[in-house]
PDB file of N, CA and C in Angstrom:
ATOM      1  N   UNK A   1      21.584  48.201   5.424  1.00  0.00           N
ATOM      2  CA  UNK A   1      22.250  47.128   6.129  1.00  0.00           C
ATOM      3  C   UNK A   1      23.186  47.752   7.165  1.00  0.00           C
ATOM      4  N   UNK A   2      23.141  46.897   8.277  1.00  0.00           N
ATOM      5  CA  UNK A   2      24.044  47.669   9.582  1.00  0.00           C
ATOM      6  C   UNK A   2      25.425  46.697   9.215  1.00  0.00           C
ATOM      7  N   UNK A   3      26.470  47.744   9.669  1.00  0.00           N
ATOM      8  CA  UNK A   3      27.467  47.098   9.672  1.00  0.00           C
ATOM      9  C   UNK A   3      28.344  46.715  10.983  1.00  0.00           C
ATOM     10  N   UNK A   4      28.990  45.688  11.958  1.00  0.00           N
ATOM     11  CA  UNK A   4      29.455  45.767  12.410  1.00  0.00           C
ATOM     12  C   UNK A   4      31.265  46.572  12.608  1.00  0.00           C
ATOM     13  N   UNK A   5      31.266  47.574  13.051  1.00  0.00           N
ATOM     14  CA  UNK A   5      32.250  48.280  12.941  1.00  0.00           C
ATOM     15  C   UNK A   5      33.404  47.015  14.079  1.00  0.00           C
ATOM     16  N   UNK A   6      33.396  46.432  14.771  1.00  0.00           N
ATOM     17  CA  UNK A   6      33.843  45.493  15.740  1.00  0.00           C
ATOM     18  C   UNK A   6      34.696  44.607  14.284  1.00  0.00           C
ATOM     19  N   UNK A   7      33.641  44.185  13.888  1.00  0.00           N
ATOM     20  CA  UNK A   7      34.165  43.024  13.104  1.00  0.00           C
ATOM     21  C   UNK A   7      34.492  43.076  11.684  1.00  0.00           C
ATOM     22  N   UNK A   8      34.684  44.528  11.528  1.00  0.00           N
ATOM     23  CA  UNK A   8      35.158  44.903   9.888  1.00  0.00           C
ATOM     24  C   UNK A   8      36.574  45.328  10.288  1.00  0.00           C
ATOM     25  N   UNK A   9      36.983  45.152   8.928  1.00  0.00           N
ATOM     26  CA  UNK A   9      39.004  45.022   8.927  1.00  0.00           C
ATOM     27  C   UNK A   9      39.301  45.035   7.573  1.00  0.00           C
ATOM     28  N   UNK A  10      40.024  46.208   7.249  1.00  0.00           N
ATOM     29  CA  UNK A  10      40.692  46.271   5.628  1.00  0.00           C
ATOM     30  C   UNK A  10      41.556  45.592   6.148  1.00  0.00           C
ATOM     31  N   UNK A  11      42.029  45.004   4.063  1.00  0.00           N
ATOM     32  CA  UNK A  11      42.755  44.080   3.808  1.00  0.00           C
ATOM     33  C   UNK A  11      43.141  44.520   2.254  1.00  0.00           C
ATOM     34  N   UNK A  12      44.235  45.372   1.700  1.00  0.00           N
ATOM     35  CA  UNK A  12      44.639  45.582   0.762  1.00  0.00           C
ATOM     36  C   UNK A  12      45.799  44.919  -0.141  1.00  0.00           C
ATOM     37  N   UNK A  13      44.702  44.465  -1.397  1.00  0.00           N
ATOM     38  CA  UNK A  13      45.803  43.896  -2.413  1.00  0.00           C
ATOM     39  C   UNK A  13      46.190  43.966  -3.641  1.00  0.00           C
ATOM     40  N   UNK A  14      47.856  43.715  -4.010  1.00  0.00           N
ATOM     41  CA  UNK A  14      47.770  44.440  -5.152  1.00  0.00           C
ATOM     42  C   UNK A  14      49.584  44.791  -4.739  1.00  0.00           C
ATOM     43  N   UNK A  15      50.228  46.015  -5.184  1.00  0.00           N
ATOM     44  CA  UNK A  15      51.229  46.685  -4.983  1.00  0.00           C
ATOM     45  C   UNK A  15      51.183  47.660  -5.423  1.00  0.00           C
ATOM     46  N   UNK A  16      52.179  48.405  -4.631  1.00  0.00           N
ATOM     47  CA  UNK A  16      51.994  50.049  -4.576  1.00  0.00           C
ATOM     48  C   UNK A  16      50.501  50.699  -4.089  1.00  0.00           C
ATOM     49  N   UNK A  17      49.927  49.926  -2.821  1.00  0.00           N
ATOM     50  CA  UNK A  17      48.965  50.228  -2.435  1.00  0.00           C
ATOM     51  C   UNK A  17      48.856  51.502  -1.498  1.00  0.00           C
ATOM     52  N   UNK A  18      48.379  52.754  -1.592  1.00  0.00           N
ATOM     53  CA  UNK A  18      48.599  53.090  -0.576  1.00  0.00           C
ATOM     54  C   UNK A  18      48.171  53.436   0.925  1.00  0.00           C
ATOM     55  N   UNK A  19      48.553  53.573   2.232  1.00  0.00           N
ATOM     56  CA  UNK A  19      47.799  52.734   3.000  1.00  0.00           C
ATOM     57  C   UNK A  19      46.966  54.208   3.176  1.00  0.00           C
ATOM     58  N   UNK A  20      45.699  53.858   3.242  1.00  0.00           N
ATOM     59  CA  UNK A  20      44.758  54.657   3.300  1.00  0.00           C
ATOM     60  C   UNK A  20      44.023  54.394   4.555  1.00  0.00           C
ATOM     61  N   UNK A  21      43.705  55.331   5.560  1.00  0.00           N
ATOM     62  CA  UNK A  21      43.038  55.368   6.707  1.00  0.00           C
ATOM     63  C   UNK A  21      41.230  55.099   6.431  1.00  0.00           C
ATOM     64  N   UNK A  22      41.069  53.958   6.421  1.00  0.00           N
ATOM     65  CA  UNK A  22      38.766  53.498   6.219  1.00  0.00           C
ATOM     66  C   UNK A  22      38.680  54.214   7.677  1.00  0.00           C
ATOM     67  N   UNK A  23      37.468  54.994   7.593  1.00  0.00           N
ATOM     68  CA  UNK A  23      36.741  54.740   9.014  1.00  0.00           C
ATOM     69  C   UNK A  23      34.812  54.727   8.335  1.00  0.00           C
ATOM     70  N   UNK A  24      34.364  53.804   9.096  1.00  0.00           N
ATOM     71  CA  UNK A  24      32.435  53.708   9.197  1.00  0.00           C
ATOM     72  C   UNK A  24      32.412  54.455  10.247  1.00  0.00           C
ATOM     73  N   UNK A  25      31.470  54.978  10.404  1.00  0.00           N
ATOM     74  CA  UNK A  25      30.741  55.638  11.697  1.00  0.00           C
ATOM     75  C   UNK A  25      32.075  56.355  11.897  1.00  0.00           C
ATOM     76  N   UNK A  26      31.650  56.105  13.018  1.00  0.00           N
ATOM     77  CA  UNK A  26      32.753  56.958  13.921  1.00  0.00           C
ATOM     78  C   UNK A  26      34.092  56.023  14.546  1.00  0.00           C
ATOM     79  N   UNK A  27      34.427  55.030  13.984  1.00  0.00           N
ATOM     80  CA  UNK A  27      35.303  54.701  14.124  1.00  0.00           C
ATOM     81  C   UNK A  27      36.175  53.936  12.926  1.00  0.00           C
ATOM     82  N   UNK A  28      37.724  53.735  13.230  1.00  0.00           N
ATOM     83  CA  UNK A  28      38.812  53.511  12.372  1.00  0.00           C
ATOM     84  C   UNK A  28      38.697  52.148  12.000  1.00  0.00           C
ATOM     85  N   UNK A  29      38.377  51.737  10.757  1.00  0.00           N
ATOM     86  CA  UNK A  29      39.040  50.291  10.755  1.00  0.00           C
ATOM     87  C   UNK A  29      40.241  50.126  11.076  1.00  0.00           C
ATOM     88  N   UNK A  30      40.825  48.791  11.351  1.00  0.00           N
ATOM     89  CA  UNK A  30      42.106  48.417  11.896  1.00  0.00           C
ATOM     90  C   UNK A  30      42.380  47.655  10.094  1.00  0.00           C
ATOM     91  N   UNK A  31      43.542  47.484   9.866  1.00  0.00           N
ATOM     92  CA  UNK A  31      44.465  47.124   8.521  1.00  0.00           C
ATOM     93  C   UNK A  31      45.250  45.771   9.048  1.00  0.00           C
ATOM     94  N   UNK A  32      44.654  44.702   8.372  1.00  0.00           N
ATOM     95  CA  UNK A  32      45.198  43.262   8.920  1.00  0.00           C
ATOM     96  C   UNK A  32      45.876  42.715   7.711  1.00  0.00           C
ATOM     97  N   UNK A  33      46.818  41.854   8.012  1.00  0.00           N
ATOM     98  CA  UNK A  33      47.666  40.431   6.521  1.00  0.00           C
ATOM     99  C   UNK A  33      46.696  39.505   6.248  1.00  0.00           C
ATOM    100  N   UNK A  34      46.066  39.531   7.106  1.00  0.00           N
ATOM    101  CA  UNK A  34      45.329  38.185   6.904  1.00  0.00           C
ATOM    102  C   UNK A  34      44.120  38.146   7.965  1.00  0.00           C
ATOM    103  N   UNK A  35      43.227  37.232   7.664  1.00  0.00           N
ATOM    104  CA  UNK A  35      41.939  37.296   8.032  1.00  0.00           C
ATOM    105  C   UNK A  35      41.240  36.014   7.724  1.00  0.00           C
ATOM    106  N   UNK A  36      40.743  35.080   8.394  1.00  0.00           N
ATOM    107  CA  UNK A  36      40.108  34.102   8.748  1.00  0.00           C
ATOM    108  C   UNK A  36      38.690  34.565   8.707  1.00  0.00           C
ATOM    109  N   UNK A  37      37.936  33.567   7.469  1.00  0.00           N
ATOM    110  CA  UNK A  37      36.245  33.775   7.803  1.00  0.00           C
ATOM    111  C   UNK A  37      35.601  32.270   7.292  1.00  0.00           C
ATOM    112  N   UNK A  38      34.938  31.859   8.126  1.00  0.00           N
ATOM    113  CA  UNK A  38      33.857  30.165   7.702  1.00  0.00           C
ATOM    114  C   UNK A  38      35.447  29.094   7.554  1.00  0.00           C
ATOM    115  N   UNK A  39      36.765  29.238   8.240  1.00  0.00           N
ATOM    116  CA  UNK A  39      37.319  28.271   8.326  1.00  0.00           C
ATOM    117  C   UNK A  39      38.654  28.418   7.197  1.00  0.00           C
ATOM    118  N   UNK A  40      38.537  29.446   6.914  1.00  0.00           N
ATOM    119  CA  UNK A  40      39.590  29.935   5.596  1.00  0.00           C
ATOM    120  C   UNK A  40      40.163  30.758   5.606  1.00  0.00           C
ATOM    121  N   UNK A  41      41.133  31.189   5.687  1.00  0.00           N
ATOM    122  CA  UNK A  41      42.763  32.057   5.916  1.00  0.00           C
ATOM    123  C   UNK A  41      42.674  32.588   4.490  1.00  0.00           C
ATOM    124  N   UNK A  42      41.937  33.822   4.753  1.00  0.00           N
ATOM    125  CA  UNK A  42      42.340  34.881   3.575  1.00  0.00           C
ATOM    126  C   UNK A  42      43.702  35.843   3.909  1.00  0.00           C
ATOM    127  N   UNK A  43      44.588  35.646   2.924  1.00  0.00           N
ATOM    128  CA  UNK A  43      46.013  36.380   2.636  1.00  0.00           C
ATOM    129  C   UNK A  43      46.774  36.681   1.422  1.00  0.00           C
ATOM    130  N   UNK A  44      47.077  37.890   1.278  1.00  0.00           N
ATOM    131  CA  UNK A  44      47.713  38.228   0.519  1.00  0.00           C
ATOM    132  C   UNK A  44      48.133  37.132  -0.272  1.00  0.00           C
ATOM    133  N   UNK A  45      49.187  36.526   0.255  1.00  0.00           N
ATOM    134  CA  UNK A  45      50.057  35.352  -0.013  1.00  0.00           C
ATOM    135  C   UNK A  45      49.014  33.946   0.239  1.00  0.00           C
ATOM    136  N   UNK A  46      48.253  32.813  -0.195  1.00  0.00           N
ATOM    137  CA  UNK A  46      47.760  31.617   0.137  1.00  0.00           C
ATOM    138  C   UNK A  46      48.661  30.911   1.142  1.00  0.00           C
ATOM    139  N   UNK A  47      50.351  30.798   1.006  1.00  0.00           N
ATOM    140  CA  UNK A  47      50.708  30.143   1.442  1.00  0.00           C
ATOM    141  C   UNK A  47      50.602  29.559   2.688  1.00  0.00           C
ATOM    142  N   UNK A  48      50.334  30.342   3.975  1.00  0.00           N
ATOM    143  CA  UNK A  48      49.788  29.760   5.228  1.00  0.00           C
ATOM    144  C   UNK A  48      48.508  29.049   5.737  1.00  0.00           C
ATOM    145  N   UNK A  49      47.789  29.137   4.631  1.00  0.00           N
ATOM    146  CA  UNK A  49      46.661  28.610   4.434  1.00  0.00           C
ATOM    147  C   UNK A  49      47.005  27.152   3.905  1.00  0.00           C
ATOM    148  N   UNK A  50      47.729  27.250   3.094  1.00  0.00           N
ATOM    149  CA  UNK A  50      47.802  25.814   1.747  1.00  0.00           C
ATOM    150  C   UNK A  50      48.953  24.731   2.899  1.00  0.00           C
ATOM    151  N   UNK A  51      49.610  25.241   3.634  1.00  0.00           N
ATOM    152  CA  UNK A  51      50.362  24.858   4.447  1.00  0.00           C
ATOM    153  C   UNK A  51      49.644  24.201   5.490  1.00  0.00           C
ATOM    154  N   UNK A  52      48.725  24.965   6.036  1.00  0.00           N
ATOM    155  CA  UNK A  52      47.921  24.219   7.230  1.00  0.00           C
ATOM    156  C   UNK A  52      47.210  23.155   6.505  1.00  0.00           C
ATOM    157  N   UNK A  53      46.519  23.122   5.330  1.00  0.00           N
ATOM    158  CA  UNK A  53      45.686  22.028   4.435  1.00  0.00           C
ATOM    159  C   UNK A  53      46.257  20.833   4.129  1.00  0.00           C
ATOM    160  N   UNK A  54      47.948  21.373   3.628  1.00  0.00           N
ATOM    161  CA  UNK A  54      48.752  20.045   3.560  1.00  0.00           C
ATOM    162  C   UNK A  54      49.168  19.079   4.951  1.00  0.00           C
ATOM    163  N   UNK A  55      49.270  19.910   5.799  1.00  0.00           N
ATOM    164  CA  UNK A  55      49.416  19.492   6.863  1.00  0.00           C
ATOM    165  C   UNK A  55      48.533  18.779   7.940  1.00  0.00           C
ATOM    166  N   UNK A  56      47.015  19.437   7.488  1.00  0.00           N
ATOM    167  CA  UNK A  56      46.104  18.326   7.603  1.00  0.00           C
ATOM    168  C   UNK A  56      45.927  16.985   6.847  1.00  0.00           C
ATOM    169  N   UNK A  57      46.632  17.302   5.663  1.00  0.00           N
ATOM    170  CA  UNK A  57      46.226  15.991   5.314  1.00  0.00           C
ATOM    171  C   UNK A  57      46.861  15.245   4.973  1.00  0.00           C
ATOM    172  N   UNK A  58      48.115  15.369   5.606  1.00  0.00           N
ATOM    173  CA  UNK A  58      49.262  14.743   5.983  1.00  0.00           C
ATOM    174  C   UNK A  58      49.216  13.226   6.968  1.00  0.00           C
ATOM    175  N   UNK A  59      48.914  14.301   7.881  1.00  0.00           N
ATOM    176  CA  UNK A  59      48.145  13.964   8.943  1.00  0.00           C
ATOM    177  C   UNK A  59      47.138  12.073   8.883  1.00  0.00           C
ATOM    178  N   UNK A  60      46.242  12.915   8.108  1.00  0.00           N
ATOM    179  CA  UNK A  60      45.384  11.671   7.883  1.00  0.00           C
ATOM    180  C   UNK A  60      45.832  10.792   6.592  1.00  0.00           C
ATOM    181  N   UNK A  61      46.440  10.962   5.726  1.00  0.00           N
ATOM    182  CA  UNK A  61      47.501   9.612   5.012  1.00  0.00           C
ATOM    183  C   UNK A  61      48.189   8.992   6.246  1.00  0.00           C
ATOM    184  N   UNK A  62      49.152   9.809   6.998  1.00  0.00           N
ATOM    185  CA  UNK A  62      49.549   9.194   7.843  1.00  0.00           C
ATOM    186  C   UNK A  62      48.869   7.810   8.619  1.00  0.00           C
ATOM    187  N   UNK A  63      47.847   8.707   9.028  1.00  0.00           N
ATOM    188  CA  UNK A  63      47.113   7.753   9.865  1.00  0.00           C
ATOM    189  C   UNK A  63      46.181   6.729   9.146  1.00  0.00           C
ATOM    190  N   UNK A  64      45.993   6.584   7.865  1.00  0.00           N
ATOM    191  CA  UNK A  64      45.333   5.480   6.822  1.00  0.00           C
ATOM    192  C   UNK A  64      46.638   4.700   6.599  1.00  0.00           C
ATOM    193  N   UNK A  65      48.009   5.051   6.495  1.00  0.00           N
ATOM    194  CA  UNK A  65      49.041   4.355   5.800  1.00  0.00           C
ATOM    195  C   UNK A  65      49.958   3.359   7.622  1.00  0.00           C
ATOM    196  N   UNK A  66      49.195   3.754   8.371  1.00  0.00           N
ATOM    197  CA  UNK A  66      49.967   3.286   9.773  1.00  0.00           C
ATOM    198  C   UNK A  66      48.361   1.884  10.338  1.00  0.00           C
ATOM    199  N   UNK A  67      47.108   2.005   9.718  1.00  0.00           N
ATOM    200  CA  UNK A  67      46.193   1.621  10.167  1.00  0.00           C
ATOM    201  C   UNK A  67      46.252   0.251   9.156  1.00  0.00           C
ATOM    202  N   UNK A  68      46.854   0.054   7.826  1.00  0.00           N
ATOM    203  CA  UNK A  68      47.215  -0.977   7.142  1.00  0.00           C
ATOM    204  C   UNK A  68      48.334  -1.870   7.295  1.00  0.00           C
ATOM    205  N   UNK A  69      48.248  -3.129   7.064  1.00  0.00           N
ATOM    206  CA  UNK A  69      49.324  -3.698   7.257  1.00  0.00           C
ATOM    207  C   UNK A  69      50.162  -3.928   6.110  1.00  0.00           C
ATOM    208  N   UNK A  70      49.170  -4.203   5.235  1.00  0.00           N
ATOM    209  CA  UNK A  70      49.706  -4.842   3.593  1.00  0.00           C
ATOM    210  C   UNK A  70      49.698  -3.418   2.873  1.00  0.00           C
ATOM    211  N   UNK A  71      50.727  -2.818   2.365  1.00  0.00           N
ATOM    212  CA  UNK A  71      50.464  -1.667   1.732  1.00  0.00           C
ATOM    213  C   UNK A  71      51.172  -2.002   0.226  1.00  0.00           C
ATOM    214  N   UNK A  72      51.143  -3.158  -0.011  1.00  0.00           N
ATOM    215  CA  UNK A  72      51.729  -3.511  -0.973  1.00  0.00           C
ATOM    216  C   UNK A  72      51.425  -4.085  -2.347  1.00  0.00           C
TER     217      UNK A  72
END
């Protein structure tokens, strides 16, 4: 299997990790917090992820609870 060296990126988790230099081929991976793949915020921490989700769907209560009149 070929790998794209472009689009690969360590991501270490855990503590007391230590940062260790990856390279494929002939070149360095780059070392990211976080990483987005198919629409999903992979991170260490969930929280910026779970934040944008609530906030979507905030969003749309909002807009179901403003589109009723009788909410009662």
């Amino acid at each position: 299997m070929m790998f794209s060296t472009d689009k690969s990126k360590v991501m270490c988790f855990g503590f007391n990790n230590k940062e260790v230099e990856y390279i494929l081929g002939n070149h360095r991976l780059s070392a990211v917090k976080e990483e987005r793949d198919l629409g999903v915020t992979i991170r260490v921490k969930s929280s910026k992820h779970c934040a944008k989700v609530a906030a979507a769907s905030n969003a749309v209560l909002g807009m179901i609870c403003r589109t009723f009149l009788c909410k009662g």
